[in-house]
C-alpha atoms as a PDB file:
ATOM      1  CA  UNK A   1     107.764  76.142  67.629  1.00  0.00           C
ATOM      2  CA  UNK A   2     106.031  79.561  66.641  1.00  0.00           C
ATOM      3  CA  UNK A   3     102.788  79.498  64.540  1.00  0.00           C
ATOM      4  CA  UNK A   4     104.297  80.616  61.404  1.00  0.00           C
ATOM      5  CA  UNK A   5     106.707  77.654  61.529  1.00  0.00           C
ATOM      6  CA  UNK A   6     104.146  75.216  61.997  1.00  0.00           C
ATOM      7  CA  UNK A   7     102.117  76.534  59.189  1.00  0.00           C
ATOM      8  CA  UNK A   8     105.142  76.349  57.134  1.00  0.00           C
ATOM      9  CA  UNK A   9     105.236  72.770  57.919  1.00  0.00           C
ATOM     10  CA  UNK A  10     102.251  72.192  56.994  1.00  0.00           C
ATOM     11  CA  UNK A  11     102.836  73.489  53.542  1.00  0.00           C
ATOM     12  CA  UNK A  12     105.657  71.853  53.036  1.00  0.00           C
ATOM     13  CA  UNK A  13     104.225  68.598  53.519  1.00  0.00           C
ATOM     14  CA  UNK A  14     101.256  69.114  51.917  1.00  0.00           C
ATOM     15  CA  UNK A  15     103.389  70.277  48.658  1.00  0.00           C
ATOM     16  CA  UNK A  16     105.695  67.058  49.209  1.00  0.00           C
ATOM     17  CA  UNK A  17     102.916  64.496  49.711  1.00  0.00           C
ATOM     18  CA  UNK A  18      99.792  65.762  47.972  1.00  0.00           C
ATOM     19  CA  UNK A  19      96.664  64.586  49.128  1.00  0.00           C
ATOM     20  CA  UNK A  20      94.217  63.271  46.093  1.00  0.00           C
ATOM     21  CA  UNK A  21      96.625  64.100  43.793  1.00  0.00           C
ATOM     22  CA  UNK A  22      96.014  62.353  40.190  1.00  0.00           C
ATOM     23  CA  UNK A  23      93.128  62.347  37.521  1.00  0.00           C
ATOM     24  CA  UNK A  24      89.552  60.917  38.843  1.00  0.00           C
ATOM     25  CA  UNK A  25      87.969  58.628  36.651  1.00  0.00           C
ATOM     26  CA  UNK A  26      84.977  58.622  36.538  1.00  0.00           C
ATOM     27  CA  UNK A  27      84.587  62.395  37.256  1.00  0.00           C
ATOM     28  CA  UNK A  28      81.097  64.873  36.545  1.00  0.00           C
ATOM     29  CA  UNK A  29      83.040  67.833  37.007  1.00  0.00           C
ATOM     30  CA  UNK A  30      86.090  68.866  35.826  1.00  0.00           C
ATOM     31  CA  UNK A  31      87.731  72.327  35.266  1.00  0.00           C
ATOM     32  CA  UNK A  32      91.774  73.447  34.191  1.00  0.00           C
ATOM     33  CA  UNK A  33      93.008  76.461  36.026  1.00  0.00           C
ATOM     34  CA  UNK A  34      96.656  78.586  35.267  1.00  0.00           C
ATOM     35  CA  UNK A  35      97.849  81.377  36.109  1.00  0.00           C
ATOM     36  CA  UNK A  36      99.977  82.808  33.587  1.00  0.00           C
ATOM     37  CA  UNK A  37     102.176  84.965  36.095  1.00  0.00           C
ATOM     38  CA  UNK A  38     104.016  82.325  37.731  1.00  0.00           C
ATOM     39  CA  UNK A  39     103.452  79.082  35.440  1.00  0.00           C
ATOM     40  CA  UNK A  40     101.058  77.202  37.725  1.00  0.00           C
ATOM     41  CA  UNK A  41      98.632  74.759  36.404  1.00  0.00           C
ATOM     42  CA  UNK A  42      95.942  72.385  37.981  1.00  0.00           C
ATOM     43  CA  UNK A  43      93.205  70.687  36.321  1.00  0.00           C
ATOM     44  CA  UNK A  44      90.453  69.443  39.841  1.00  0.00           C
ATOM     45  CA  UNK A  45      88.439  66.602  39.127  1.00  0.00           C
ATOM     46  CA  UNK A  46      85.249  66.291  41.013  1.00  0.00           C
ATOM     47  CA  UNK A  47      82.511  63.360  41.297  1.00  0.00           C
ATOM     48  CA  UNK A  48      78.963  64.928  42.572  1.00  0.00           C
ATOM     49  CA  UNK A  49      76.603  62.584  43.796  1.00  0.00           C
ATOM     50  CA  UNK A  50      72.864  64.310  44.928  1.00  0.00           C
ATOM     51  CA  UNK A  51      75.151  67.295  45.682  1.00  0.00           C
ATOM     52  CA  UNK A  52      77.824  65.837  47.465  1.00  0.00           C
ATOM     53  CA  UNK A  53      81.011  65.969  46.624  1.00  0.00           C
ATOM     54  CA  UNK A  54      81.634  61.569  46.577  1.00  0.00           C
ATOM     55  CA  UNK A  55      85.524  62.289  45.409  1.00  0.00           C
ATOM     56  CA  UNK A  56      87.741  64.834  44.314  1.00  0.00           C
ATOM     57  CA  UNK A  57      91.109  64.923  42.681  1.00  0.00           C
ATOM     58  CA  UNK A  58      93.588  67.166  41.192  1.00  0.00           C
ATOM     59  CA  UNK A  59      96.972  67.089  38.994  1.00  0.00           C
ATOM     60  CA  UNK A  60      98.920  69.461  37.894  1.00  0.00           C
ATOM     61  CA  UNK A  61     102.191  71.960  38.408  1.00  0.00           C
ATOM     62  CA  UNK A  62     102.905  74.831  40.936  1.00  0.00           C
ATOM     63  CA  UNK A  63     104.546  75.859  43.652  1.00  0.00           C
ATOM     64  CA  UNK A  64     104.598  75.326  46.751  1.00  0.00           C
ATOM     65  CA  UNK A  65     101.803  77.604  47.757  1.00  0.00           C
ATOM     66  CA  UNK A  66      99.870  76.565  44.740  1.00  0.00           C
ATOM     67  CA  UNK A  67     100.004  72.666  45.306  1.00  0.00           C
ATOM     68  CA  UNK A  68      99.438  72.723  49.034  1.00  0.00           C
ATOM     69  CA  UNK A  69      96.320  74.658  48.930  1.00  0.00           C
ATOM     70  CA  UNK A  70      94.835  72.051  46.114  1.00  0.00           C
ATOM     71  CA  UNK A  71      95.904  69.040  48.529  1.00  0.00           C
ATOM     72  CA  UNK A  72      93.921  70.940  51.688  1.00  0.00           C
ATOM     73  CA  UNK A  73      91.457  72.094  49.584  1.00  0.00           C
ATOM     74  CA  UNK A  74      90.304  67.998  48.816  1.00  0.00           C
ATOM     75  CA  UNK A  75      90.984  66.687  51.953  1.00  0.00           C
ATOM     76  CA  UNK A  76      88.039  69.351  53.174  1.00  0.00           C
ATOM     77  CA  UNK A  77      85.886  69.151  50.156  1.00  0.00           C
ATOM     78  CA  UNK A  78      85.734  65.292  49.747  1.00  0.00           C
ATOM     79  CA  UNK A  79      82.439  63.648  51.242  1.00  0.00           C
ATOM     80  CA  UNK A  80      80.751  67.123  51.836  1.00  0.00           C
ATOM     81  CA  UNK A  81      77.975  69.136  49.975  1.00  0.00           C
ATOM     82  CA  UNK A  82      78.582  71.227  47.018  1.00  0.00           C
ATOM     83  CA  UNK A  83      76.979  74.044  49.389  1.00  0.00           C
ATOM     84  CA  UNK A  84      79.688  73.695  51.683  1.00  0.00           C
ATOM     85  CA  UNK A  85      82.217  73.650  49.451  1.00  0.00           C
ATOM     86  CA  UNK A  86      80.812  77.390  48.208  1.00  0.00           C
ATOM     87  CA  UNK A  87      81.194  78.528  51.649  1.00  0.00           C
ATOM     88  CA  UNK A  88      84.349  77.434  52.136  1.00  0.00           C
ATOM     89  CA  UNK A  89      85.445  79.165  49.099  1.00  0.00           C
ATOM     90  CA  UNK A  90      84.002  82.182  49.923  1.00  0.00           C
ATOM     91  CA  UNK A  91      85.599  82.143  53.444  1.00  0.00           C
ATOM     92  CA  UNK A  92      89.082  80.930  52.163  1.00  0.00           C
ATOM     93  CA  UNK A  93      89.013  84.220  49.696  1.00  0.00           C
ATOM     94  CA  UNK A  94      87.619  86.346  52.198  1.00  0.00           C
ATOM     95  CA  UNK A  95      90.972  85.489  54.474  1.00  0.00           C
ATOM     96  CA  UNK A  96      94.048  85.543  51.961  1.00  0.00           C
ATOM     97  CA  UNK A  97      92.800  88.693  50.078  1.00  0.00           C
ATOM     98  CA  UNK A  98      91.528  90.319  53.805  1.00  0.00           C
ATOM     99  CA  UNK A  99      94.061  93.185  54.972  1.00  0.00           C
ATOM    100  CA  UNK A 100      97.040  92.441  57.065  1.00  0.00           C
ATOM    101  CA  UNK A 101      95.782  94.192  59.983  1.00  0.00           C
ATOM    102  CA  UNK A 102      92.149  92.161  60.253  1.00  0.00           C
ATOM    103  CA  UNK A 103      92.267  89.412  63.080  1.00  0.00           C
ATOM    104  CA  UNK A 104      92.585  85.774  61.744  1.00  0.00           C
ATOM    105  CA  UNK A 105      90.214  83.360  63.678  1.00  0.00           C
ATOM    106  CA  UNK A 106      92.205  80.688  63.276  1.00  0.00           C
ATOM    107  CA  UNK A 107      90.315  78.209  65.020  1.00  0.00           C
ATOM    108  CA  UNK A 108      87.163  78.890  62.857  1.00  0.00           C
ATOM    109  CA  UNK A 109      89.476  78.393  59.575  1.00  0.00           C
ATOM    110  CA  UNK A 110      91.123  74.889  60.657  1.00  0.00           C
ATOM    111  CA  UNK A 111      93.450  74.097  58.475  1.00  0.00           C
ATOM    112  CA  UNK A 112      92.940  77.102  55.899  1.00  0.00           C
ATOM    113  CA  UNK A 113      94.513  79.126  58.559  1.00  0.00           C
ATOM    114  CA  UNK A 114      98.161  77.985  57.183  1.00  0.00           C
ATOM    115  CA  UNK A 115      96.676  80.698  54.147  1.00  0.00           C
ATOM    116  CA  UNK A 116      96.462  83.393  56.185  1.00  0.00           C
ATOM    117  CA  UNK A 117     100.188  85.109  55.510  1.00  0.00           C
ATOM    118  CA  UNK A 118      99.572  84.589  51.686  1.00  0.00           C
ATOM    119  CA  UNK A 119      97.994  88.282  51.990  1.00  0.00           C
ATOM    120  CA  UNK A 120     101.490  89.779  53.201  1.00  0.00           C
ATOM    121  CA  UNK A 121     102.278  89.051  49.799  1.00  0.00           C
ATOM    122  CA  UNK A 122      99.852  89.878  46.974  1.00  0.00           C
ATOM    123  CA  UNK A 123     101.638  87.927  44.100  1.00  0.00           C
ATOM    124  CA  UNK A 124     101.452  85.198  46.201  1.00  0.00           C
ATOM    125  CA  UNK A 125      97.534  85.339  46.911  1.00  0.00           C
ATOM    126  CA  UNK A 126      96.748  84.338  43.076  1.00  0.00           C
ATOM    127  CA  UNK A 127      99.052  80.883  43.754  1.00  0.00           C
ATOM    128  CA  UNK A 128      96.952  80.392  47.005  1.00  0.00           C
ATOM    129  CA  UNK A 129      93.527  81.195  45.262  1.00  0.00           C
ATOM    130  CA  UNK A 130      93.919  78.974  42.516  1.00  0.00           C
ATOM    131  CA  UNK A 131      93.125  75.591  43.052  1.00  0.00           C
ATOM    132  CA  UNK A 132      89.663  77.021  44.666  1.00  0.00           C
ATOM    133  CA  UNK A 133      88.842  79.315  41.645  1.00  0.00           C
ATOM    134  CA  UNK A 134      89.178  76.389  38.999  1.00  0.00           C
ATOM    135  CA  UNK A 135      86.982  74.556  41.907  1.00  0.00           C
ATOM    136  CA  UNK A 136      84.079  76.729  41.485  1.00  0.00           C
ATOM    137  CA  UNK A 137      84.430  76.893  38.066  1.00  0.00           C
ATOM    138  CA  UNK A 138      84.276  73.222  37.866  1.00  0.00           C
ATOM    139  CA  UNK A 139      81.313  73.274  40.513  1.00  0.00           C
ATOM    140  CA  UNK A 140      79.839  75.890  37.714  1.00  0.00           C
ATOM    141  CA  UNK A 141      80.080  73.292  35.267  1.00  0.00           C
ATOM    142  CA  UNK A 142      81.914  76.228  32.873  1.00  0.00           C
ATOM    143  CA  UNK A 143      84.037  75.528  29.762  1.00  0.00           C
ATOM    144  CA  UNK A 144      86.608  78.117  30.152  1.00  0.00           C
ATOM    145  CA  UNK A 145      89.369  77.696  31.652  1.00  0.00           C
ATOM    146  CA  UNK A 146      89.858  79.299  34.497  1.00  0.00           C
ATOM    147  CA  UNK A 147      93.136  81.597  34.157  1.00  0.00           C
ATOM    148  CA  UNK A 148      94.320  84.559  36.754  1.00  0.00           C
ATOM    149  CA  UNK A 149      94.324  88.338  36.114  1.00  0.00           C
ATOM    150  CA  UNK A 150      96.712  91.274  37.014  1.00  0.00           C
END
């Protein structure tokens, strides 16, 4: 099996059996997130304790793409520090909106790595992205809702 097949897998499973999926109660944090191009919607639910992440949920629809990157997204997030969870947004963004031509290190990115052929396809990168976007916008405590642009 070739690694595009196995991160295909992984996709697929993490789209057919979310991880954390569902509303959080009690939650500190909450932000709604769409993206108006494709019809994907997630609200993320997040419970901070002394600036770690204690629990973190989501609901909502999407794709395939959209969905799987949510379910990752908590399974990395949950128990760690709210630092860390900047971070790993900032390196998760910096890989699916990096050219096609800049080497992946894979083994750095875990299980983000599955992310990395989002950025052969540009319409695709705002499904991939948004689950982390509405993330830090929760983490950012903002009102608005986060919503995709052009």
């Amino acid at each position: 099996m070739d690694v595009n097949e196995l991160y295909q897998q992984v996709i697929l499973d993490h789209y057919k059996n979310p991880r954390n999926f569902g509303e959080l109660e009690p939650h500190n944090h909450s932000a709604e997130g769409h993206n108006p191009l494709c019809g994907d919607h997630i609200d993320i639910y997040l419970q901070i304790n002394n600036d770690i992440i204690t629990d973190i949920k989501f609901k909502g629809d999407g794709c395939a793409i959209s969905k799987s990157s949510a379910s990752i997204m908590t399974t990395l997030l949950k128990g760690k520090p709210v630092q860390f969870a900047r971070e790993l947004f900032n390196k998760f963004h910096d890989v699916v909106t990096s050219d096609t031509n800049t080497l992946i290190d894979e083994e750095s990115l875990g299980k983000l790595a599955v992310f990395a052929g989002v950025r052969e396809f540009p319409a695709r990168v705002k499904c991939a992205s948004l689950a982390w976007h509405t993330m830090t916008t929760a983490l950012d405590d903002s009102t608005e809702k986060f919503v995709t642009t052009e």
